[in-house]
PDB file of N, CA and C in Angstrom:
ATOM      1  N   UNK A   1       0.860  -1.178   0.000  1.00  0.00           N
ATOM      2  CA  UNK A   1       0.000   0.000   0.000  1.00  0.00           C
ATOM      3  C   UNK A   1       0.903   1.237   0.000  1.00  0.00           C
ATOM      4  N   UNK A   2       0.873   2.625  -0.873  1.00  0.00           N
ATOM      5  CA  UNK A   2       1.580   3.267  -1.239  1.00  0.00           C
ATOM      6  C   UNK A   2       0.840   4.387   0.013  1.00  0.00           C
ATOM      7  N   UNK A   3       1.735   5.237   0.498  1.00  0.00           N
ATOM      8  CA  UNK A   3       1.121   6.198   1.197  1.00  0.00           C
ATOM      9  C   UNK A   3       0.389   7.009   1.023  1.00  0.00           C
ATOM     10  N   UNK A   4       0.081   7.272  -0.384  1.00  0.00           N
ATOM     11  CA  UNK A   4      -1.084   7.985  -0.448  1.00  0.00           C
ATOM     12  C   UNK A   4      -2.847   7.040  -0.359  1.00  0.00           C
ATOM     13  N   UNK A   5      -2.525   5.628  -0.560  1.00  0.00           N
ATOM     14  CA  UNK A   5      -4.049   4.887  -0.046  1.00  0.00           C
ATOM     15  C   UNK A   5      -3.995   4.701   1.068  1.00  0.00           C
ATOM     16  N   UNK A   6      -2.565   4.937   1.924  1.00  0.00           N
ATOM     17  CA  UNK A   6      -2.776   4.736   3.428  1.00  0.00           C
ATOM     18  C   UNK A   6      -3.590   6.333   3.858  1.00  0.00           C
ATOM     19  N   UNK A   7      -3.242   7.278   3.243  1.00  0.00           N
ATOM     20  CA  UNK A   7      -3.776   8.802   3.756  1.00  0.00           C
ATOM     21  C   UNK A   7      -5.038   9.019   2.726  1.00  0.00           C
ATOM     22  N   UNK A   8      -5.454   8.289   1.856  1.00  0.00           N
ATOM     23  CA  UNK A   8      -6.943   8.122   1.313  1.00  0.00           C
ATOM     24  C   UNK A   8      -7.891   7.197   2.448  1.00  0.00           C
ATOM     25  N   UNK A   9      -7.170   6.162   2.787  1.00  0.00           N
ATOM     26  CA  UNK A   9      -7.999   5.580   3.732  1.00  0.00           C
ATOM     27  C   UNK A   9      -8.454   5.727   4.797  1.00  0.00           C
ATOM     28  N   UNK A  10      -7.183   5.906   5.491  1.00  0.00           N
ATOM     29  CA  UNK A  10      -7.385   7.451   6.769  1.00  0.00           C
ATOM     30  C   UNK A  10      -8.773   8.640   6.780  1.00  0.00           C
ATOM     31  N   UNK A  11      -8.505   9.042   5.799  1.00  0.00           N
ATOM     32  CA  UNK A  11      -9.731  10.137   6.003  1.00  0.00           C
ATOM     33  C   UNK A  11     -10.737   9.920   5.176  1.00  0.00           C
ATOM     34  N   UNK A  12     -10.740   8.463   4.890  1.00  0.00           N
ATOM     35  CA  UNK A  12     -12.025   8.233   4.637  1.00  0.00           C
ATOM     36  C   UNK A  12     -13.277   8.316   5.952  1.00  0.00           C
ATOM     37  N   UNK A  13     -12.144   8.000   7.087  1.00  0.00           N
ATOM     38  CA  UNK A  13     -12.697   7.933   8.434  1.00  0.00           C
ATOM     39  C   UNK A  13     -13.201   9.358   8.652  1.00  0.00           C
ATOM     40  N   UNK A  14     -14.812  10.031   8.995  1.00  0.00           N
ATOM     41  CA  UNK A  14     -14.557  11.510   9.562  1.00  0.00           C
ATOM     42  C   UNK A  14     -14.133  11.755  10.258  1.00  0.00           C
ATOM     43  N   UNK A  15     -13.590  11.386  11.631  1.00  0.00           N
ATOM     44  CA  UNK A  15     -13.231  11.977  13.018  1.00  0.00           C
ATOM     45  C   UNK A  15     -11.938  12.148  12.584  1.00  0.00           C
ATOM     46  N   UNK A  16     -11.033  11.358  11.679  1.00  0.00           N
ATOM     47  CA  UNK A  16      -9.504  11.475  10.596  1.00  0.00           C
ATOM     48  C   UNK A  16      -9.619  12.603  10.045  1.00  0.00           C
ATOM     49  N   UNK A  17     -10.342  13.111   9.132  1.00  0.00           N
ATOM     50  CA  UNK A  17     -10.630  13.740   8.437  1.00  0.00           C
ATOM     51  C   UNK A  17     -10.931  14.764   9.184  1.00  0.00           C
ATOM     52  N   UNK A  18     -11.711  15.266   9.992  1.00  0.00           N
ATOM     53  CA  UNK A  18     -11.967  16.403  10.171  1.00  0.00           C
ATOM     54  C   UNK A  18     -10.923  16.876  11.290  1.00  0.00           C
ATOM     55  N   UNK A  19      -9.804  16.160  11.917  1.00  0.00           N
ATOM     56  CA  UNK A  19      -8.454  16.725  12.673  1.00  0.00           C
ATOM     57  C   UNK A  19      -7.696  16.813  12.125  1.00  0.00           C
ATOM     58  N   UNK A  20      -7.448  16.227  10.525  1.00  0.00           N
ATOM     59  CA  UNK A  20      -6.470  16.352   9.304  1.00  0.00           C
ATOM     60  C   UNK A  20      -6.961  17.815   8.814  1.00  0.00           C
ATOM     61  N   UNK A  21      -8.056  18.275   8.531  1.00  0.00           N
ATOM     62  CA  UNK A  21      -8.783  19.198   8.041  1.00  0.00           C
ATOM     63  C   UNK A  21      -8.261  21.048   9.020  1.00  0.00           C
ATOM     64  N   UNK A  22      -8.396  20.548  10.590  1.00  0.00           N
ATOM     65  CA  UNK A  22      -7.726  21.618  11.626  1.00  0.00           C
ATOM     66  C   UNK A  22      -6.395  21.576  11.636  1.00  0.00           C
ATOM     67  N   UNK A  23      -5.485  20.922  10.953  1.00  0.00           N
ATOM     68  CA  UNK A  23      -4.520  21.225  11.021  1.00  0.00           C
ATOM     69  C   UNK A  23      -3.791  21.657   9.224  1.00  0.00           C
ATOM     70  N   UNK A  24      -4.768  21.649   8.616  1.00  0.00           N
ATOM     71  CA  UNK A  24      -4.142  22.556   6.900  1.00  0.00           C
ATOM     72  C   UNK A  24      -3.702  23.632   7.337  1.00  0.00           C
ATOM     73  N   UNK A  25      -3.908  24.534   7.972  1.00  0.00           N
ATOM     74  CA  UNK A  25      -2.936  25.678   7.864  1.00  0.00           C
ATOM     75  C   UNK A  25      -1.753  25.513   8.150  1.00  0.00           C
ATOM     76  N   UNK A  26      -1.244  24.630   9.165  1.00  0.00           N
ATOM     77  CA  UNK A  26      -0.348  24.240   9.516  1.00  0.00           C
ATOM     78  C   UNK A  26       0.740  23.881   8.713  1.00  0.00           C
ATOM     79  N   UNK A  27       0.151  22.558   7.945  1.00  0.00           N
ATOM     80  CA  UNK A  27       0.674  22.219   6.692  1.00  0.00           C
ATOM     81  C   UNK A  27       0.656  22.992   5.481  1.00  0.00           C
ATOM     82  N   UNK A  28      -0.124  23.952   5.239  1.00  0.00           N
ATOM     83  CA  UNK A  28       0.269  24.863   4.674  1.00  0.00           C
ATOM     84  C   UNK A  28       1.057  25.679   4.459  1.00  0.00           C
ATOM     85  N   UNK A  29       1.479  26.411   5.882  1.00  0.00           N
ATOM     86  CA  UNK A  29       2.429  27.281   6.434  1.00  0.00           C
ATOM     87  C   UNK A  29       4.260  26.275   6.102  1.00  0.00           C
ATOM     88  N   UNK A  30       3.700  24.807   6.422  1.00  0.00           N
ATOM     89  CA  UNK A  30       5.563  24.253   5.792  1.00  0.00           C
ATOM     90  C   UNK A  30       5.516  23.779   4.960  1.00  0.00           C
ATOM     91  N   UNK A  31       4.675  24.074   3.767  1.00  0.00           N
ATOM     92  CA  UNK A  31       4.921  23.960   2.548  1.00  0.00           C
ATOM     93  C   UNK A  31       5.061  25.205   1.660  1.00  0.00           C
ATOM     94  N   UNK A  32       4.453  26.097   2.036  1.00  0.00           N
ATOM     95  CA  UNK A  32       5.168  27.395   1.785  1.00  0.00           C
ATOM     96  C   UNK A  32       6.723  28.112   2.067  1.00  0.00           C
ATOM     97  N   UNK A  33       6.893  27.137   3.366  1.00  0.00           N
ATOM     98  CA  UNK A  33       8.375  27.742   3.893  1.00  0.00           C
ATOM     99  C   UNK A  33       9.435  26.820   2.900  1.00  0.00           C
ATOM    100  N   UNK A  34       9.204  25.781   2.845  1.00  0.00           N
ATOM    101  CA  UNK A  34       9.977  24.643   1.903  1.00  0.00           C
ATOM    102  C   UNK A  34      10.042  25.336   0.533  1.00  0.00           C
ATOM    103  N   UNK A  35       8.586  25.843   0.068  1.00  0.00           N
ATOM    104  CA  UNK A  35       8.795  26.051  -1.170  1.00  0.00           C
ATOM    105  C   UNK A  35       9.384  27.565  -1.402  1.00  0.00           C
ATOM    106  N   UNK A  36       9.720  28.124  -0.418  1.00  0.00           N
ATOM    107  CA  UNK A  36      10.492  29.653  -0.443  1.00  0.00           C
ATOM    108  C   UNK A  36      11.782  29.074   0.014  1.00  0.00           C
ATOM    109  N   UNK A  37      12.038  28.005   0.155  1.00  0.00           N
ATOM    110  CA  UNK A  37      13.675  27.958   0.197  1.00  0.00           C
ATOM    111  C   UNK A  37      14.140  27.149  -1.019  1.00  0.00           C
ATOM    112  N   UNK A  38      13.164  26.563  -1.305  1.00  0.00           N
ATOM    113  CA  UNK A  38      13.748  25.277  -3.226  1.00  0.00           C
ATOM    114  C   UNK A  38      13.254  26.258  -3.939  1.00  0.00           C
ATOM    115  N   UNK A  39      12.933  27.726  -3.892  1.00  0.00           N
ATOM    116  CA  UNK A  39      12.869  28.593  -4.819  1.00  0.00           C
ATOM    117  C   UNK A  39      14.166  29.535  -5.022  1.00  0.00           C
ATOM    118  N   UNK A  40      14.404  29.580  -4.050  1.00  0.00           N
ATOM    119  CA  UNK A  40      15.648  30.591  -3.642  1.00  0.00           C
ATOM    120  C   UNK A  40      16.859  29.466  -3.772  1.00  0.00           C
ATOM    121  N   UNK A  41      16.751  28.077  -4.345  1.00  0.00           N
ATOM    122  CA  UNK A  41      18.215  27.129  -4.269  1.00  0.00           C
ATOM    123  C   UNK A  41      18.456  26.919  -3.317  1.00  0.00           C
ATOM    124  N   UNK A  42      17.812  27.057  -1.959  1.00  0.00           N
ATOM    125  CA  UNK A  42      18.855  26.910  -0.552  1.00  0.00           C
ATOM    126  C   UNK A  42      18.780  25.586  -0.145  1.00  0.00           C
ATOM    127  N   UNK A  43      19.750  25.352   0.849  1.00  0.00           N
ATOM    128  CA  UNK A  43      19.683  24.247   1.761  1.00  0.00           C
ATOM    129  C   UNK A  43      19.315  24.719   2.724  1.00  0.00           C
ATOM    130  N   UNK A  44      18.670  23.594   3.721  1.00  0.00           N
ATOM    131  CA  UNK A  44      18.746  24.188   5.009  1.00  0.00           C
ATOM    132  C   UNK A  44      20.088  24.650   5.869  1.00  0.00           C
ATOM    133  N   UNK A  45      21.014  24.052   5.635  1.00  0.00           N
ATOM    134  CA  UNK A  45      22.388  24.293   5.730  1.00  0.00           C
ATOM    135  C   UNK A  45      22.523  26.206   5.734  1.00  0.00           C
ATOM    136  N   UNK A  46      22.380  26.209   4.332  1.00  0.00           N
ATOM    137  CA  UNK A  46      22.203  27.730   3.882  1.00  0.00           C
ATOM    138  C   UNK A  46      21.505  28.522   4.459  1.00  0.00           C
ATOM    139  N   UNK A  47      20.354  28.559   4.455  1.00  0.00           N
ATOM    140  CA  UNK A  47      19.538  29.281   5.332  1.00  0.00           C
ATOM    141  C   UNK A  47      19.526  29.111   6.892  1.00  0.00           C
ATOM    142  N   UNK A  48      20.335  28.371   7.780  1.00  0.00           N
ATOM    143  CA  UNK A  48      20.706  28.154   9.015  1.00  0.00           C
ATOM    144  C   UNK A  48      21.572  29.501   9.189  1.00  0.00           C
ATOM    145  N   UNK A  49      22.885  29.257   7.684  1.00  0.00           N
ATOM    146  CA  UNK A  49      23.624  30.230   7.864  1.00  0.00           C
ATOM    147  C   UNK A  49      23.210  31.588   8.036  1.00  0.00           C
ATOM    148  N   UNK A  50      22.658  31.839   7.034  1.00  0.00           N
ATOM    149  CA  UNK A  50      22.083  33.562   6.761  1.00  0.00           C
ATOM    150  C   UNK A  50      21.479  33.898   8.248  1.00  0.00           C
ATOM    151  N   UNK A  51      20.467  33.343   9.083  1.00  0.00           N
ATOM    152  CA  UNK A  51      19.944  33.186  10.462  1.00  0.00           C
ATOM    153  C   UNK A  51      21.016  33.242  11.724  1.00  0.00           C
ATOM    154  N   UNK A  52      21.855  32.920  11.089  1.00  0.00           N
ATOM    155  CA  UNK A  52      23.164  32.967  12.524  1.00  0.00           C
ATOM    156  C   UNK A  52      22.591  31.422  13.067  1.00  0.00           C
ATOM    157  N   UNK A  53      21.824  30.668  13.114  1.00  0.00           N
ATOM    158  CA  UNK A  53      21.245  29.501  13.589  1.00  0.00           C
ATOM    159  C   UNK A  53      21.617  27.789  13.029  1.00  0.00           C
ATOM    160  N   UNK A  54      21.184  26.989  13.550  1.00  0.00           N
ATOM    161  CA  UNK A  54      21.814  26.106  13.133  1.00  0.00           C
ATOM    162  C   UNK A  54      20.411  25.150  12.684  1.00  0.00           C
ATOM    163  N   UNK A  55      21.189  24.106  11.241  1.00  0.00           N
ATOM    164  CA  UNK A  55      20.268  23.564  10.478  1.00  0.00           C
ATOM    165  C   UNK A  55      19.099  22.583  11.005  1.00  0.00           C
ATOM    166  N   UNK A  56      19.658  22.171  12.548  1.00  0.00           N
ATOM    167  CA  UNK A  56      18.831  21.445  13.090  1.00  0.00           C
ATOM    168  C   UNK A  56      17.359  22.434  13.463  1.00  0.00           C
ATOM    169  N   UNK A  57      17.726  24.209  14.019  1.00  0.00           N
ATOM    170  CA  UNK A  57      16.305  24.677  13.649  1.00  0.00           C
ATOM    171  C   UNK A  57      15.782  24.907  12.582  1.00  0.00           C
ATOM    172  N   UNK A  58      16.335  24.807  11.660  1.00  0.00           N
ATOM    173  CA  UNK A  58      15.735  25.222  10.390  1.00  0.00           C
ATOM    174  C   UNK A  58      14.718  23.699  10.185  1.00  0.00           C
ATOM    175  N   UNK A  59      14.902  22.696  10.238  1.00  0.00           N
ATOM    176  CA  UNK A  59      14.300  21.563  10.183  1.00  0.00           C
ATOM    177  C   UNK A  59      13.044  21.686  10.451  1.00  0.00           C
ATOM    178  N   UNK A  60      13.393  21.557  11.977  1.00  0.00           N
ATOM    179  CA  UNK A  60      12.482  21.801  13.058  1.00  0.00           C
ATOM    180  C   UNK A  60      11.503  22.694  12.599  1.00  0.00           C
ATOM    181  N   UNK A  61      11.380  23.857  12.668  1.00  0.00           N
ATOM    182  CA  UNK A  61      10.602  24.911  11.491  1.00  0.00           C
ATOM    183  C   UNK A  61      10.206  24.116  10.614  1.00  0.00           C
ATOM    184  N   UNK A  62      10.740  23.236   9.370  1.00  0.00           N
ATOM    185  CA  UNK A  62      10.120  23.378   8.540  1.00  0.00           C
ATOM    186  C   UNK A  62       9.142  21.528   8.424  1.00  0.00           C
ATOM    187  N   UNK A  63       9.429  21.157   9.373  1.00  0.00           N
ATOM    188  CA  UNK A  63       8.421  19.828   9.735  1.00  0.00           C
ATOM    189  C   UNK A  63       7.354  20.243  10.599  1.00  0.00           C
ATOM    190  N   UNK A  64       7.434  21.326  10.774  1.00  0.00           N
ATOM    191  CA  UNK A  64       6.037  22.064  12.240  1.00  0.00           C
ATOM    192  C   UNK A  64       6.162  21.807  13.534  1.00  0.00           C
ATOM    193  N   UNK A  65       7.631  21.118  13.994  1.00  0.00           N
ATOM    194  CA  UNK A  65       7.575  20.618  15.376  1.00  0.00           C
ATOM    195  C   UNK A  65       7.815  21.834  16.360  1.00  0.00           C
ATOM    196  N   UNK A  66       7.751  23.109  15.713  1.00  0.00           N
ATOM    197  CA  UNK A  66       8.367  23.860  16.551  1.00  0.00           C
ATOM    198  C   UNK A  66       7.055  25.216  16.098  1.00  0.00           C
ATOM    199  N   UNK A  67       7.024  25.845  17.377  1.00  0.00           N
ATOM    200  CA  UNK A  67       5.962  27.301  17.000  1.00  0.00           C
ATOM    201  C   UNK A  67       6.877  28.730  17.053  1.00  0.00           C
ATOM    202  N   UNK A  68       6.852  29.210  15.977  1.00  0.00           N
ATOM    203  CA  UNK A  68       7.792  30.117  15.426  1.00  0.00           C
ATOM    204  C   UNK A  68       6.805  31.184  15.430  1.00  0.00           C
ATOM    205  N   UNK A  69       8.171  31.874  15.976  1.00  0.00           N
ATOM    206  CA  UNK A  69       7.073  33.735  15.924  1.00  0.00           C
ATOM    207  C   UNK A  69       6.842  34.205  14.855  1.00  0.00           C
ATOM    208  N   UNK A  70       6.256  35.633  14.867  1.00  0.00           N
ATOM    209  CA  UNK A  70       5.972  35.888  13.720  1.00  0.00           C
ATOM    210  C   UNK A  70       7.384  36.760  12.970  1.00  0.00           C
ATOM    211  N   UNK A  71       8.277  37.006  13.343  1.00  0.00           N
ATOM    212  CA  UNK A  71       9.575  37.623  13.262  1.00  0.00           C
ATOM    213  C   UNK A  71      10.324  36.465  13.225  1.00  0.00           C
ATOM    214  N   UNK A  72      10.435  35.451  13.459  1.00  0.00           N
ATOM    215  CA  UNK A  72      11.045  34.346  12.672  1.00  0.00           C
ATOM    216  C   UNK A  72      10.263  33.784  11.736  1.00  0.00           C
ATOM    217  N   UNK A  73       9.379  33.604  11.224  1.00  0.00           N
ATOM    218  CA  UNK A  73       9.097  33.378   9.726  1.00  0.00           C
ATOM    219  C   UNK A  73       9.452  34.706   8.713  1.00  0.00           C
ATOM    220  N   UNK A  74       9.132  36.094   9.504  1.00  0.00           N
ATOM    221  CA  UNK A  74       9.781  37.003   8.727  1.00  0.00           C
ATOM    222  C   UNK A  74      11.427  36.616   8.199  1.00  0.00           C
ATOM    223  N   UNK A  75      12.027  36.162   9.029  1.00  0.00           N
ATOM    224  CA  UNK A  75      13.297  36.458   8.716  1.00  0.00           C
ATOM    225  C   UNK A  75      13.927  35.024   8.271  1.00  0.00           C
ATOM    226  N   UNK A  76      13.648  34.136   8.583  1.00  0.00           N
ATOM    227  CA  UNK A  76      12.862  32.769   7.328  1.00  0.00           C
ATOM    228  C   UNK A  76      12.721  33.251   5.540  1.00  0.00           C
ATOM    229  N   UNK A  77      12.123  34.420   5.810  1.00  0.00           N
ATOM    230  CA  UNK A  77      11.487  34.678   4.534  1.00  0.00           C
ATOM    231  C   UNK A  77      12.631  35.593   3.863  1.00  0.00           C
ATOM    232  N   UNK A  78      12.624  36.302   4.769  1.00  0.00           N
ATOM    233  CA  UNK A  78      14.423  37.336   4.257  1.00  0.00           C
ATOM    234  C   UNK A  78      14.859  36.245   3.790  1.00  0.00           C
ATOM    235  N   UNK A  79      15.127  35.733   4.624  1.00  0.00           N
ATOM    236  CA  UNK A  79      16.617  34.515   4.102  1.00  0.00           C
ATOM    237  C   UNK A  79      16.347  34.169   2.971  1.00  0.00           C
ATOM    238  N   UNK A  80      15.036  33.645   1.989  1.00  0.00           N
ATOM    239  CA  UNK A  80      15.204  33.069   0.512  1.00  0.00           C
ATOM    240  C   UNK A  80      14.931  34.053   0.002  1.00  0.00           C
ATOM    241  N   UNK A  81      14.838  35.187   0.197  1.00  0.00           N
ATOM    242  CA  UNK A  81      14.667  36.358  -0.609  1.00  0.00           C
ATOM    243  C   UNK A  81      13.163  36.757  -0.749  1.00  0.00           C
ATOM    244  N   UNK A  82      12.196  36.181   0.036  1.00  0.00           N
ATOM    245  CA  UNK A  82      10.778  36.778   0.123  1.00  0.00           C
ATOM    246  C   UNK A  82      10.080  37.396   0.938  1.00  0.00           C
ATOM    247  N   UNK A  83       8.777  38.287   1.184  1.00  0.00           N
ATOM    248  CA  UNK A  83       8.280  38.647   1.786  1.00  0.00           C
ATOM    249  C   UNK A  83       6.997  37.828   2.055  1.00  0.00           C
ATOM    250  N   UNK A  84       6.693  38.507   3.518  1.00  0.00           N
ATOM    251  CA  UNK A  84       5.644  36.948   3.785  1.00  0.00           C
ATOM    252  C   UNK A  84       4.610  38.568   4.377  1.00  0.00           C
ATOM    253  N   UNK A  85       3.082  38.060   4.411  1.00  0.00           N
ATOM    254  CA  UNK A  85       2.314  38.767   4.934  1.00  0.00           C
ATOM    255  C   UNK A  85       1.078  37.888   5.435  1.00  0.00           C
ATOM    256  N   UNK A  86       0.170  38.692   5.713  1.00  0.00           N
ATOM    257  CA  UNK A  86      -1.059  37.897   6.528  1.00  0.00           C
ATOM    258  C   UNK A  86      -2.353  38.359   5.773  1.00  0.00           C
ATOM    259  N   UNK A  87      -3.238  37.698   5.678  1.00  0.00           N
ATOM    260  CA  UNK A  87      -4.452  37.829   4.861  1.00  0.00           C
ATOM    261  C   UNK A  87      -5.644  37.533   6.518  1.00  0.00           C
ATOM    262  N   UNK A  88      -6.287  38.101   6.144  1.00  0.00           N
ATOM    263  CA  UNK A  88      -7.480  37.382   7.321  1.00  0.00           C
ATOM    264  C   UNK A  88      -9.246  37.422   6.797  1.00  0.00           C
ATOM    265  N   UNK A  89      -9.466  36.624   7.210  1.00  0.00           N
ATOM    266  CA  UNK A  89     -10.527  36.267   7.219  1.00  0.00           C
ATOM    267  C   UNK A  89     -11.669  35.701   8.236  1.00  0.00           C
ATOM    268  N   UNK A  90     -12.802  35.860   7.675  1.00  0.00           N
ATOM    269  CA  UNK A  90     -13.964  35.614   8.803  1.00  0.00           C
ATOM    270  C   UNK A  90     -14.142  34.231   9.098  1.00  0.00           C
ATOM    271  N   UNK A  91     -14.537  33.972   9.994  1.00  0.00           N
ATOM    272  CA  UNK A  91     -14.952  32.590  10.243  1.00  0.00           C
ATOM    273  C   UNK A  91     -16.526  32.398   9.988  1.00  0.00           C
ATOM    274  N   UNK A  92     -17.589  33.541   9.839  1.00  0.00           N
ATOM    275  CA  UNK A  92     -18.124  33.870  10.310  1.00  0.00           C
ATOM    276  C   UNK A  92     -19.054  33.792   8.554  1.00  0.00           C
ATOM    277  N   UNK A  93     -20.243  33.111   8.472  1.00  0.00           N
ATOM    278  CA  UNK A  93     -20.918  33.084   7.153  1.00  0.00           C
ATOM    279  C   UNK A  93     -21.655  34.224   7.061  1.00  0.00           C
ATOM    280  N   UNK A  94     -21.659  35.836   6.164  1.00  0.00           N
ATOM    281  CA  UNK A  94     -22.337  36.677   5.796  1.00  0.00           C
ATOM    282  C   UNK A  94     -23.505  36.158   4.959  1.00  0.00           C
ATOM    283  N   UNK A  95     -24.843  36.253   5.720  1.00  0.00           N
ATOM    284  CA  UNK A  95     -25.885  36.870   4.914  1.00  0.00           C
ATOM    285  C   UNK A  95     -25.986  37.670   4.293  1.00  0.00           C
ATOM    286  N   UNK A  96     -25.994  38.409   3.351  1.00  0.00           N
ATOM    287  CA  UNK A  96     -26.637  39.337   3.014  1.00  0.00           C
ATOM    288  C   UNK A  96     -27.918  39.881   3.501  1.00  0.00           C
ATOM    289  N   UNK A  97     -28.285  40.923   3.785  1.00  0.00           N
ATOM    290  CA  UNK A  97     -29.652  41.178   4.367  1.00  0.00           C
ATOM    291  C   UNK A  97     -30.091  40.632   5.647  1.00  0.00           C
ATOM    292  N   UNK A  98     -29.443  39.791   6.119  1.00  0.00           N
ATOM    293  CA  UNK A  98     -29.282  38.872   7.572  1.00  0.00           C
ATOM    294  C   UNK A  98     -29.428  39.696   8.716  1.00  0.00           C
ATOM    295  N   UNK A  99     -30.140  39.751   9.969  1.00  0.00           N
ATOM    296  CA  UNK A  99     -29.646  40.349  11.020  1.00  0.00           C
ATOM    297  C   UNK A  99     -29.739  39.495  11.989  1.00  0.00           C
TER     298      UNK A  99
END
């Protein structure tokens, strides 16, 4: 079984599925950081350097085991040469005409 029918099968389950589902941003957030450093050519090696830090945090960061401020993903983002910002949104379903 290839890992993706093991993670099809998985959330075939809902209670799987819907704690796989609370944690996408998450996984979002280190796949964005991964893909701003294989954009920029770096290693983690590399980008440890530019940080003054060492590659074992850069890892760490970029598997999610670690909660990073918001001034270290900034400077995460320096390092491959990007800017990072925040979008927000409602949780909250607008009616129109609703009160």
């Amino acid at each position: 079984m290839s890992i993706q029918q093991l993670k099809d099968k998985a959330l075939a389950n809902q209670a799987v599925k819907a704690e796989y589902d609370l944690l996408e941003p998450e996984f979002a957030l280190i796949d964005t950081l991964v893909t701003m450093r294989n954009k920029a050519g770096m290693t983690q090696d590399q980008v440890a350097q530019k940080l003054g830090t060492q590659k074992s945090n850069i890892s760490r960061l970029e598997r999610g085991s670690t909660n990073p401020s918001w001034k270290t993903l900034q400077n995460y983002a320096h390092a491959c040469g990007f800017e990072i910002s925040m979008k927000l949104k409602s949780l909250k379903h607008h009616v129109s005409g609703a009160h």
